[in-house]
Protein backbone atom coordinates (compact mmCIF):
# COMPACT_ATOMS: atom_id res chain seq x y z
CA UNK A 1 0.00 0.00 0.00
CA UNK A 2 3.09 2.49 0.04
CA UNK A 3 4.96 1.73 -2.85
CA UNK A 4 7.68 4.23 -2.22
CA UNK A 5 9.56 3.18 1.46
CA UNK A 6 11.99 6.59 0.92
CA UNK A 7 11.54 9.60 -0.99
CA UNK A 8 14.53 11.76 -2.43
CA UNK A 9 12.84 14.29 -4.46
CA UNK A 10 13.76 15.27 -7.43
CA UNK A 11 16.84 16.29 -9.30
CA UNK A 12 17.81 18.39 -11.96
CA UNK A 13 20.55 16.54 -13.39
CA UNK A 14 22.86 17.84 -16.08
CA UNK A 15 22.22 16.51 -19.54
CA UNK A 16 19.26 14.47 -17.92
CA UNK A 17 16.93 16.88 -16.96
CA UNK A 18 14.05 15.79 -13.95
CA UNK A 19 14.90 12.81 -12.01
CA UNK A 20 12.69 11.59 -9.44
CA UNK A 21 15.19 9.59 -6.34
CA UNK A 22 12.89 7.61 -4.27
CA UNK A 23 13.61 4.02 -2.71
CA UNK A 24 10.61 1.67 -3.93
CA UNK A 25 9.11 -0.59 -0.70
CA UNK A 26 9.22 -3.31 -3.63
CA UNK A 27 12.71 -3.59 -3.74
CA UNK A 28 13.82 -2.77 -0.30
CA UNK A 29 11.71 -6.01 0.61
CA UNK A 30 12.57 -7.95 -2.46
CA UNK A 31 16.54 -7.44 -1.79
CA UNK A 32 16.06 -8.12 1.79
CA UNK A 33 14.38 -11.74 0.82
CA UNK A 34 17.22 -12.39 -1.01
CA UNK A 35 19.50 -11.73 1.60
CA UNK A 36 17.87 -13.82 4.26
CA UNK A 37 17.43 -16.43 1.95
CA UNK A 38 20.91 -16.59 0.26
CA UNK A 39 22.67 -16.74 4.75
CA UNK A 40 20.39 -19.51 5.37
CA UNK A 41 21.25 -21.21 2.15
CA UNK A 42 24.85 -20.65 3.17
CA UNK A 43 24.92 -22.32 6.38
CA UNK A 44 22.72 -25.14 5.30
CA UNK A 45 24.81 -25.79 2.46
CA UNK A 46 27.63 -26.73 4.49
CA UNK A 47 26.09 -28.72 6.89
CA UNK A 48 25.85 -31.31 3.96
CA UNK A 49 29.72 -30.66 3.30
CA UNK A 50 29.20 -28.03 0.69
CA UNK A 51 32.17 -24.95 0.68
CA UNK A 52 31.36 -21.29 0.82
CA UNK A 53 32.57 -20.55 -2.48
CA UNK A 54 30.27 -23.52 -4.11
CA UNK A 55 27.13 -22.46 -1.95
CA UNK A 56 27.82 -18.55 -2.74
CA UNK A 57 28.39 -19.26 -6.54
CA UNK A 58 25.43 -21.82 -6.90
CA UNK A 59 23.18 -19.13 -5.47
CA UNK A 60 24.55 -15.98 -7.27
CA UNK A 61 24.12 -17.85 -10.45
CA UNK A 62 20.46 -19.26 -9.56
CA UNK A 63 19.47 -16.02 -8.46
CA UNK A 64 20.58 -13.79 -11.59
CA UNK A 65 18.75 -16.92 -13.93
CA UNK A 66 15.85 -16.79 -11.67
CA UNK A 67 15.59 -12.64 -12.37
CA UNK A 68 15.98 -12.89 -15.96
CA UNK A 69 13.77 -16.06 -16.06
CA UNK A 70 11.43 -14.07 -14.19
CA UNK A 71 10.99 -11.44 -16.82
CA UNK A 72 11.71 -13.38 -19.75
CA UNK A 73 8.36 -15.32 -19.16
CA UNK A 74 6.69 -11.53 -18.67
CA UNK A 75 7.37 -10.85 -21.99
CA UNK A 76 6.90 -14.67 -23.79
CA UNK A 77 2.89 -13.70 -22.04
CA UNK A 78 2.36 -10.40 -22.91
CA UNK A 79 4.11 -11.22 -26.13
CA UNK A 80 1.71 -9.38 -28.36
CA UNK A 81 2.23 -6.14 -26.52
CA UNK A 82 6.02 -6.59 -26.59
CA UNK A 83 5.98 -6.85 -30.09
CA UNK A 84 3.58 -4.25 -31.09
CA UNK A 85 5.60 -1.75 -28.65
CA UNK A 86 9.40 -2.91 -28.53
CA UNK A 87 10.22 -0.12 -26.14
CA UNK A 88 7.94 -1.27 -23.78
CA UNK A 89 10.30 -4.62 -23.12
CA UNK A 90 12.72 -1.72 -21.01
CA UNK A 91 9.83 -1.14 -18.54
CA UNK A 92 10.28 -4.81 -17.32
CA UNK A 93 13.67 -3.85 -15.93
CA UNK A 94 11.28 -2.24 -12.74
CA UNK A 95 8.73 -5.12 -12.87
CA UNK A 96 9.28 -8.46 -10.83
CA UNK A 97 8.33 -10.45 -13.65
CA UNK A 98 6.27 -13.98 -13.61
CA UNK A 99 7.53 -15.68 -10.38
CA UNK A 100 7.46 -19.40 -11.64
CA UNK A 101 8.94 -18.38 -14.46
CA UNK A 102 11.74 -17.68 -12.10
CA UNK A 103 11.74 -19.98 -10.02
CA UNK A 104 12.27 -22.72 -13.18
CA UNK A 105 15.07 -20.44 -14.58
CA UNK A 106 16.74 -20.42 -11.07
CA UNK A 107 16.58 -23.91 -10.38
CA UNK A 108 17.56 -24.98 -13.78
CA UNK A 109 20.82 -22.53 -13.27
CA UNK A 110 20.90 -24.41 -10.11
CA UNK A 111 20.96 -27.85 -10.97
CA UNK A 112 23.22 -27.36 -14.06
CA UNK A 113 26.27 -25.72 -11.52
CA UNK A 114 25.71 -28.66 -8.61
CA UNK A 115 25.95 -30.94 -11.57
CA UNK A 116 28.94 -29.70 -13.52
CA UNK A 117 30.77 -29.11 -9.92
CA UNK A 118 29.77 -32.74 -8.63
CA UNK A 119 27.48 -31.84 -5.70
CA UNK A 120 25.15 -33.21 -3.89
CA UNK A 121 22.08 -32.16 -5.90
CA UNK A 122 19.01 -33.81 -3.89
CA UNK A 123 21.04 -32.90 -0.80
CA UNK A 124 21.08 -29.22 -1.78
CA UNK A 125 17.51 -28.69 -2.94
CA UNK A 126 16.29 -30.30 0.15
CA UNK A 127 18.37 -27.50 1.99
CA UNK A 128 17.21 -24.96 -0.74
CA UNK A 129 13.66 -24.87 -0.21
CA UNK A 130 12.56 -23.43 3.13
CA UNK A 131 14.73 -20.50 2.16
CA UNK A 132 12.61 -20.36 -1.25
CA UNK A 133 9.71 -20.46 0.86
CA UNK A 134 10.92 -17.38 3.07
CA UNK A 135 11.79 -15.17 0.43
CA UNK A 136 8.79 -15.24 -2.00
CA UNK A 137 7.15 -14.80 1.80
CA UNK A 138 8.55 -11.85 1.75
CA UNK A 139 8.73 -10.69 -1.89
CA UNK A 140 4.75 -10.78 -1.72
CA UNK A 141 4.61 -8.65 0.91
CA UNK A 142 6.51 -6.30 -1.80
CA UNK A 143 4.21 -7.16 -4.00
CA UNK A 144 1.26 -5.55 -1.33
CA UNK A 145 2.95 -3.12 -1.06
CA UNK A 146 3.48 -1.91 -4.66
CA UNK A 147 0.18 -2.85 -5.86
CA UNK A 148 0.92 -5.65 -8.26
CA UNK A 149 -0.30 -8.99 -8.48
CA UNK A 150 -3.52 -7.47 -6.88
CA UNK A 151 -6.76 -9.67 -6.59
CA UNK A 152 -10.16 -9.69 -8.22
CA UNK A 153 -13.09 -7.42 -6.86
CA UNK A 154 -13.92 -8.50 -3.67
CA UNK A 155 -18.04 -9.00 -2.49
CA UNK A 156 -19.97 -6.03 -1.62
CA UNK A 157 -19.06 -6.28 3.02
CA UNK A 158 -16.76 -8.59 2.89
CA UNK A 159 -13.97 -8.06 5.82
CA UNK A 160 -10.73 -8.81 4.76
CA UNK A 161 -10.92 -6.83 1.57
CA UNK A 162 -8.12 -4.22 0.55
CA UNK A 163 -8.52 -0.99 -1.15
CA UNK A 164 -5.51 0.75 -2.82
CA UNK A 165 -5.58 4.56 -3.31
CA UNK A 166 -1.80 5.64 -4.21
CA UNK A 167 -1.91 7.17 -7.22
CA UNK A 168 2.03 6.33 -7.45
CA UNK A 169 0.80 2.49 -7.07
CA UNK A 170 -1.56 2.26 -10.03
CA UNK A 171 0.62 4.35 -12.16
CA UNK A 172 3.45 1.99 -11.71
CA UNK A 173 1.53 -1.40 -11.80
CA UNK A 174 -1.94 -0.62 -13.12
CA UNK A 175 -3.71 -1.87 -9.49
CA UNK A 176 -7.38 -0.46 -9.38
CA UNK A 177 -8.02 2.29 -7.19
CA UNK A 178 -11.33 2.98 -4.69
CA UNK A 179 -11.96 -0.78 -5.45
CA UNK A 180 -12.00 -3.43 -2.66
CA UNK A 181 -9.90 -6.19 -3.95
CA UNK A 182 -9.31 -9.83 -2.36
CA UNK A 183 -5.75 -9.46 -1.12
CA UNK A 184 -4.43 -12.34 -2.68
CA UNK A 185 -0.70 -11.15 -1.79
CA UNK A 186 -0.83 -11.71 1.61
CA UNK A 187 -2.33 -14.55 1.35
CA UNK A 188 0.15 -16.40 -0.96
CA UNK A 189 2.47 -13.87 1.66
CA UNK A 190 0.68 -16.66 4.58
CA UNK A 191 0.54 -19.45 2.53
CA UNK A 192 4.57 -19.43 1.96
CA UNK A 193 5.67 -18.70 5.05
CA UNK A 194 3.64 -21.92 6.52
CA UNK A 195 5.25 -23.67 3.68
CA UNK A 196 8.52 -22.50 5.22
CA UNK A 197 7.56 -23.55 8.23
CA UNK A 198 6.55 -27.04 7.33
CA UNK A 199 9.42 -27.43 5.37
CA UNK A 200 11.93 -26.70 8.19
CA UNK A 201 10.24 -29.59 10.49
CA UNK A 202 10.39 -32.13 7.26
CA UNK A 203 14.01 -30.71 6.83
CA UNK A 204 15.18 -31.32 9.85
CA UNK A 205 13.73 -34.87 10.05
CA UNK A 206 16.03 -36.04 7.10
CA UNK A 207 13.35 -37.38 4.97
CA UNK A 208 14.78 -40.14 2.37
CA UNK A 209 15.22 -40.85 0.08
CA UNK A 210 16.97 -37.23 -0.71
CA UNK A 211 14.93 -34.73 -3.01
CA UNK A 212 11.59 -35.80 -0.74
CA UNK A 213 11.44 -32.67 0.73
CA UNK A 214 11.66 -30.86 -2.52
CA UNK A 215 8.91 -32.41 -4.13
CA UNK A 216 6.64 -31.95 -1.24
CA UNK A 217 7.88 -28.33 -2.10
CA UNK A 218 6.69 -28.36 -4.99
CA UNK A 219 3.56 -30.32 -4.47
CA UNK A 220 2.03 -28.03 -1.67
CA UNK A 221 3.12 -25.14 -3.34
CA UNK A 222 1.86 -26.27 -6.85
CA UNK A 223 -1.76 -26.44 -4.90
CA UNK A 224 -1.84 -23.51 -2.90
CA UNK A 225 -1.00 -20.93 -5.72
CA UNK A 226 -3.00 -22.72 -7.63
CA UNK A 227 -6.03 -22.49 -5.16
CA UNK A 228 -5.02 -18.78 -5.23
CA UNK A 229 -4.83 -18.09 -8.77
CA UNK A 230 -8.59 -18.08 -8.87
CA UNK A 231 -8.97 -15.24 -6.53
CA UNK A 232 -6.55 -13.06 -9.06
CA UNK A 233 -7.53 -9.81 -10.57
CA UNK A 234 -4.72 -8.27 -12.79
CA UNK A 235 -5.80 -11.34 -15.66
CA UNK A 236 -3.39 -9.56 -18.22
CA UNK A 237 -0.59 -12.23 -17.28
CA UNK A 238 -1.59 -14.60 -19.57
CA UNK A 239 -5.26 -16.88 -19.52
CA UNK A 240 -5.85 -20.02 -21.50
CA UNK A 241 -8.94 -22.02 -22.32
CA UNK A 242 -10.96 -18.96 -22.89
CA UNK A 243 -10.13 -17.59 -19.38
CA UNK A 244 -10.40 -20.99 -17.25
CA UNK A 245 -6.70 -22.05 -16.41
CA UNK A 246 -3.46 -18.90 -15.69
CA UNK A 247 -0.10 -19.17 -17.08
CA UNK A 248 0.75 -20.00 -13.56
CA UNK A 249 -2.04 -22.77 -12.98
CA UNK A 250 -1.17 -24.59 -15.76
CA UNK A 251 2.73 -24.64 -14.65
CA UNK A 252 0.74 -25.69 -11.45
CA UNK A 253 -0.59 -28.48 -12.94
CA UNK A 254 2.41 -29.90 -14.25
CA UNK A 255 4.43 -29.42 -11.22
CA UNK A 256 1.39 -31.14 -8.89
CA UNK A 257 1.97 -34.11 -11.24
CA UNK A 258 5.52 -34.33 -11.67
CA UNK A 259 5.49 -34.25 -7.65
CA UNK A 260 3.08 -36.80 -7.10
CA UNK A 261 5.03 -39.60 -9.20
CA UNK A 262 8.50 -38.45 -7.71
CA UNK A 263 6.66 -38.85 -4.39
CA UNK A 264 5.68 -42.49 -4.88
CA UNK A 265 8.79 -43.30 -6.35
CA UNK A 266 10.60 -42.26 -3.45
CA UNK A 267 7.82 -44.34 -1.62
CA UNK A 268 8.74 -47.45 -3.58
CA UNK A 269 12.44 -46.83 -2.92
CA UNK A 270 12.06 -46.35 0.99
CA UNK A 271 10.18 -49.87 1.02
CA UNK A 272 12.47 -51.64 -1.14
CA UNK A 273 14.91 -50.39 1.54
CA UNK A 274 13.45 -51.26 4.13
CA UNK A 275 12.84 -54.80 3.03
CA UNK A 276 16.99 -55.51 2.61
């Protein structure tokens, strides 16, 4: 709801003209997720006999594949506006971009360095995840707070509706104004950081075989955004099926099933274990 944290004013700047300083709430939260995320990543990672410089490189490189992922997939679903206004394809250097689409860049990135460098993958994303969880926690609560991502109209009385009214907000992400909206960022903001939670306790338990506690990461997340998707408003980002399934719903989809038969695998594997 205050998409500006710090404001600078504005400068005259020579050859520039007008510049307007300010510090957007957006990326002061967005940065900090990263942060927390990328320490606890750190000390996890050598707990399973990872180094420093393999657990900082691994997570540099996923996180600067997960940002361009991120916007790459903006663009690939607004497609037809990219291409009818080229220019416009600079504007998504201050957008966050589609979040699964980072998340696959980011973990691709991943797996491809733990591979090359002879880690131990399954290990790692185990340790990854609860620090995922934490920071897109966090990065919705820049999303809140910047007005994107916003939810669809909420009922006429309903109680836990949200209505934005910076002007600053819509111009930068297009949220409706004077209209009480379902505030679908804090709850994804609720739903991850009880997937963190969850994810610690299963973390700590040393599930086996390794990778379980990834794919429960993805299956639980998978279903709750999903579940949320329906209660989305800005629909720009890219509906199939003449409006019945999101961009993100149908990555969803594919995720909830790709977990489910890794899960039972694993399943088979810890009773054919068990019975040796």
């Amino acid at each position: 709801m205050f998409p500006i944290l710090i404001d600078f004013g504005t400068f005259r700047l020579p050859l520039i003209g007008d510049v307007h300083l300010f510090l957007p709430t957006y990326g002061f939260l967005f940065a900090s997720a990263v942060l927390l995320a990328w320490f606890w990543l750190q000390r996890r990672a050598r707990s399973v006999g990872v180094s420093d410089e393999h657990s900082f490189n691994m997570s540099f490189y996923g996180l600067l594949a997960g940002i361009v992922g991120g916007k790459l997939l903006l663009i690939l679903v607004d497609w037809r506006v990219y291409l009818l206004h080229p220019s416009e394809i600079l504007g998504t250097l201050r957008a966050g971009g589609v979040l699964l689409g980072g998340v696959l860049a980011g973990a691709a990135t991943f797996t491809f360095y733990v591979r090359r460098h002879g880690l131990p993958l399954l290990k790692l994303v185990d340790a990854a995840v609860a620090p995922v969880a934490l920071a897109q926690s966090i990065g919705r609560l820049g999303c809140f707070s910047a007005g994107c991502c916003w939810g669809a109209e909420a009922s006429s009385g309903a109680a836990l509706a949200v209505t934005f009214t910076d002007p600053v907000a819509h111009q930068q992400t297009g949220v409706p104004l004077g209209v009480p909206l379902v505030p679908v960022q804090l709850i994804q903001s609720i739903h991850d950081m009880a997937l963190c939670l969850v994810l610690t306790l299963l973390w700590r338990r040393r599930l086996r075989p390794d990778g379980t506690v990834f794919w429960i990461y993805v299956l639980l997340y998978s279903i709750g955004r999903g579940i949320i998707e329906l209660w989305r408003g800005d629909v720009h980002r890219g509906l199939y099926l003449g409006g019945l399934l999101s961009t993100s719903q149908l990555l969803g989809i594919a995720g909830i099933l790709l977990a489910t038969v890794m899960l039972v695998r694993g399943g088979i594997q810890r009773r054919a274990s068990a019975e040796r």
